[in-house]
C-alpha atoms as a PDB file:
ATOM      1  CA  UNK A   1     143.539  94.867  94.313  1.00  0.00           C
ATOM      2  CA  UNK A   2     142.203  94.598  98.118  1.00  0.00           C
ATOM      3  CA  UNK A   3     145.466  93.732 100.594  1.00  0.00           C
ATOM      4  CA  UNK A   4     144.149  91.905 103.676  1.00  0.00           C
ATOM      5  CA  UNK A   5     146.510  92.930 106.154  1.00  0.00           C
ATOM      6  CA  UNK A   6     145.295  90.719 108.623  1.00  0.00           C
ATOM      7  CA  UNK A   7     146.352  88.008 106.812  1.00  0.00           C
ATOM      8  CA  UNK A   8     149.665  85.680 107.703  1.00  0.00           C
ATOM      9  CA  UNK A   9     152.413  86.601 105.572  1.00  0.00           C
ATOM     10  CA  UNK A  10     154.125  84.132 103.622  1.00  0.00           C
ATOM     11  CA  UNK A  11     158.004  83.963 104.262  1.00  0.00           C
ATOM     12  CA  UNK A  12     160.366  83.490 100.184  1.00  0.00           C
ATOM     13  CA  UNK A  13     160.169  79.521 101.260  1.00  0.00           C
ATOM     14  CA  UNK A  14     156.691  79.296 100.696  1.00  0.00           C
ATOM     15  CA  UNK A  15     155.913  82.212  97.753  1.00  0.00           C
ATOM     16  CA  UNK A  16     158.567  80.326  95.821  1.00  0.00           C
ATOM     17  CA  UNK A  17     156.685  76.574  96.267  1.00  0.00           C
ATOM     18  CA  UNK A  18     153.572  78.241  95.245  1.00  0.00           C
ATOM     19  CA  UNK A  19     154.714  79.567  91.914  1.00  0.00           C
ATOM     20  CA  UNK A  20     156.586  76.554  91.102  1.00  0.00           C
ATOM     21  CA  UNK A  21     153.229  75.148  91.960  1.00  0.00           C
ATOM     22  CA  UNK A  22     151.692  76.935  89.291  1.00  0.00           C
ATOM     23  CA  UNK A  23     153.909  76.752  86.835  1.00  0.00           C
ATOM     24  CA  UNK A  24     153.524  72.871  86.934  1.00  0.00           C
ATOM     25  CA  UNK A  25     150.163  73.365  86.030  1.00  0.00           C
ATOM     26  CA  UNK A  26     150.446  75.784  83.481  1.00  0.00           C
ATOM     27  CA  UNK A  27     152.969  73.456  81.647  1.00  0.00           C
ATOM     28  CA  UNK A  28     150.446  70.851  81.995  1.00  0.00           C
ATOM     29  CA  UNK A  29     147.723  73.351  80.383  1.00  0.00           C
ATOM     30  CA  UNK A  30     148.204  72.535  76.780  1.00  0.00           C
ATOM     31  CA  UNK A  31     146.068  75.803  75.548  1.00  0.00           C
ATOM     32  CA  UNK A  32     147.810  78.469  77.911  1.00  0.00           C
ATOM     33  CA  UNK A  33     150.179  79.202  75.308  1.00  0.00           C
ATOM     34  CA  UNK A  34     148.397  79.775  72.248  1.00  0.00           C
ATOM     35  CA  UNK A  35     147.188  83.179  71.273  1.00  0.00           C
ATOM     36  CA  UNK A  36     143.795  84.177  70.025  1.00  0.00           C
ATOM     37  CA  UNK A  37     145.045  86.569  67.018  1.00  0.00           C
ATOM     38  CA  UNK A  38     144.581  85.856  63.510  1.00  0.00           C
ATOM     39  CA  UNK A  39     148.125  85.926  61.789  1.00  0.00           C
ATOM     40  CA  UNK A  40     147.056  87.220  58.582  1.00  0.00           C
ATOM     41  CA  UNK A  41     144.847  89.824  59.762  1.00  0.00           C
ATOM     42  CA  UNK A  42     147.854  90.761  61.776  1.00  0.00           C
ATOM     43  CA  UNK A  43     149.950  90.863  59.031  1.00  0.00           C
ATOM     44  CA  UNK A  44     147.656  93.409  56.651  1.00  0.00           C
ATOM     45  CA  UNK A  45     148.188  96.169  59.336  1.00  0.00           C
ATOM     46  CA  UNK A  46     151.738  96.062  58.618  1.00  0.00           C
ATOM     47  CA  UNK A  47     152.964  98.763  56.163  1.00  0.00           C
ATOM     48  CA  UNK A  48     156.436  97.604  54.938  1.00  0.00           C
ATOM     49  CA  UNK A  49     158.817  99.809  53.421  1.00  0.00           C
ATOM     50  CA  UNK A  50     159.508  99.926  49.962  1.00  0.00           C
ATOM     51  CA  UNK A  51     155.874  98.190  49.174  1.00  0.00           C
ATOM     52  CA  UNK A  52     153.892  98.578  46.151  1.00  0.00           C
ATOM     53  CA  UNK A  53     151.872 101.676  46.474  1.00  0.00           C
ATOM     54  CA  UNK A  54     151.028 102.255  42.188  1.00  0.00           C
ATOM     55  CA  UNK A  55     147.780 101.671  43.130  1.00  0.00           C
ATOM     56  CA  UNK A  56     147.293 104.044  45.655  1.00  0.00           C
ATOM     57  CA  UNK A  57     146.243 107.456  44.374  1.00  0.00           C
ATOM     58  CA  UNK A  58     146.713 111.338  45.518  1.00  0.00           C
ATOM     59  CA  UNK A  59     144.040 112.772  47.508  1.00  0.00           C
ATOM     60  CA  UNK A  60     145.617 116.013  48.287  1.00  0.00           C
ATOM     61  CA  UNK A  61     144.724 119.070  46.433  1.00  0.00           C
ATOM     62  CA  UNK A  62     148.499 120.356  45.534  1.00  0.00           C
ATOM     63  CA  UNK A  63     148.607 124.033  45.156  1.00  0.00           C
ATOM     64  CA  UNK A  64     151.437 125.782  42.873  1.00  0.00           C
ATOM     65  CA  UNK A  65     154.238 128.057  44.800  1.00  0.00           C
ATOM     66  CA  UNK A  66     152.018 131.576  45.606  1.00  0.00           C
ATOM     67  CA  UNK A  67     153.432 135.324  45.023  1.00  0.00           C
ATOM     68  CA  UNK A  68     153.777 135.557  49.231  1.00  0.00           C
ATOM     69  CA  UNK A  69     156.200 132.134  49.328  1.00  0.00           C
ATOM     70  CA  UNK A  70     159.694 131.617  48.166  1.00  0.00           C
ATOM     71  CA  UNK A  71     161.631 128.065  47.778  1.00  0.00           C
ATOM     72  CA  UNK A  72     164.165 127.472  50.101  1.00  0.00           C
ATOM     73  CA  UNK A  73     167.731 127.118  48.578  1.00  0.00           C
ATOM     74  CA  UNK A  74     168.781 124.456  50.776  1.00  0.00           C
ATOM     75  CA  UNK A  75     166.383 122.753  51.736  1.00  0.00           C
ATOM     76  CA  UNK A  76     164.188 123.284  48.742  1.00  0.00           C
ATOM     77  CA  UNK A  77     160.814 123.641  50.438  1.00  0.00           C
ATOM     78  CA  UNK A  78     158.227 126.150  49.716  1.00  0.00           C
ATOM     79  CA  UNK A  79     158.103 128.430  52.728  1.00  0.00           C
ATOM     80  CA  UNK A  80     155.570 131.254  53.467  1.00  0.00           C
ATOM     81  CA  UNK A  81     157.878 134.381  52.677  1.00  0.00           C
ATOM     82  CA  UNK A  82     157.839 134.900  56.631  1.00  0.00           C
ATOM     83  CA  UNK A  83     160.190 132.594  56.950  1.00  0.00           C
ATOM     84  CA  UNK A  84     162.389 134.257  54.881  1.00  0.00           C
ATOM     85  CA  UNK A  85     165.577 134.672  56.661  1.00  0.00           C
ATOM     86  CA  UNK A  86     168.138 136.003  53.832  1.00  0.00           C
ATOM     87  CA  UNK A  87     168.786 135.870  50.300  1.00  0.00           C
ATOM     88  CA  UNK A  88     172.265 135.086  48.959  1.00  0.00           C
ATOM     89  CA  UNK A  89     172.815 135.554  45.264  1.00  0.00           C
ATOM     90  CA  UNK A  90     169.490 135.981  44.391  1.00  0.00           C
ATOM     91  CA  UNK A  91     168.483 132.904  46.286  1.00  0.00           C
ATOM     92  CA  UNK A  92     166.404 132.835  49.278  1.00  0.00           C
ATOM     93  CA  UNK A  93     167.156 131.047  52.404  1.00  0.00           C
ATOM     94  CA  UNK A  94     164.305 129.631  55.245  1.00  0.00           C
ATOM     95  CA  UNK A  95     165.001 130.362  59.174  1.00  0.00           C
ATOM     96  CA  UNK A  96     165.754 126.793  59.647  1.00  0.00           C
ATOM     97  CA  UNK A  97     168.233 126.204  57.360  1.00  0.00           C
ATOM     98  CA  UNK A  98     170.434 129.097  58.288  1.00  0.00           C
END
């Protein structure tokens, strides 16, 4: 937004007349406070937790554990065996977790 310097300024008197001004007339403007947004659309973007998802299927093609990865013993992922930090009792242990 342009500033005309030239302008006269307006001292806190006068900017606070003008906005009670216009908030007179907004009060009087019965459609300023509605909103344009459909509630129900609204509401189908919403995921909420714990929702019914039996209907949803798998779309992921899920692989089993390779001869190059090892599950973690704590946090029980399958890592690549790169990640391999140690192995404790015959149990192997990711980078992260120790």
């Amino acid at each position: 937004m342009a500033t005309d310097y030239d302008a006269p300024r307006k001292n806190e008197e006068d900017a606070s007349e003008d906005s009670l001004e216009e908030l007179k007339n907004r009060r009087n403007d019965k459609a300023s406070g509605q909103v344009d947004e459909d509630e129900v659309e609204a509401a189908e973007a919403f995921e909420l937790p714990g929702a019914d998802l039996s209907h949803e299927e798998l779309t992921v093609r899920v692989l089993p554990k390779q001869s190059d990865e090892f599950t973690c013993g704590s946090c029980f992922l399958v890592k690549h065996s790169s990640q391999l930090a140690e192995t404790r009792d015959g149990i192997g242990y990711c980078v992260d977790c120790v």
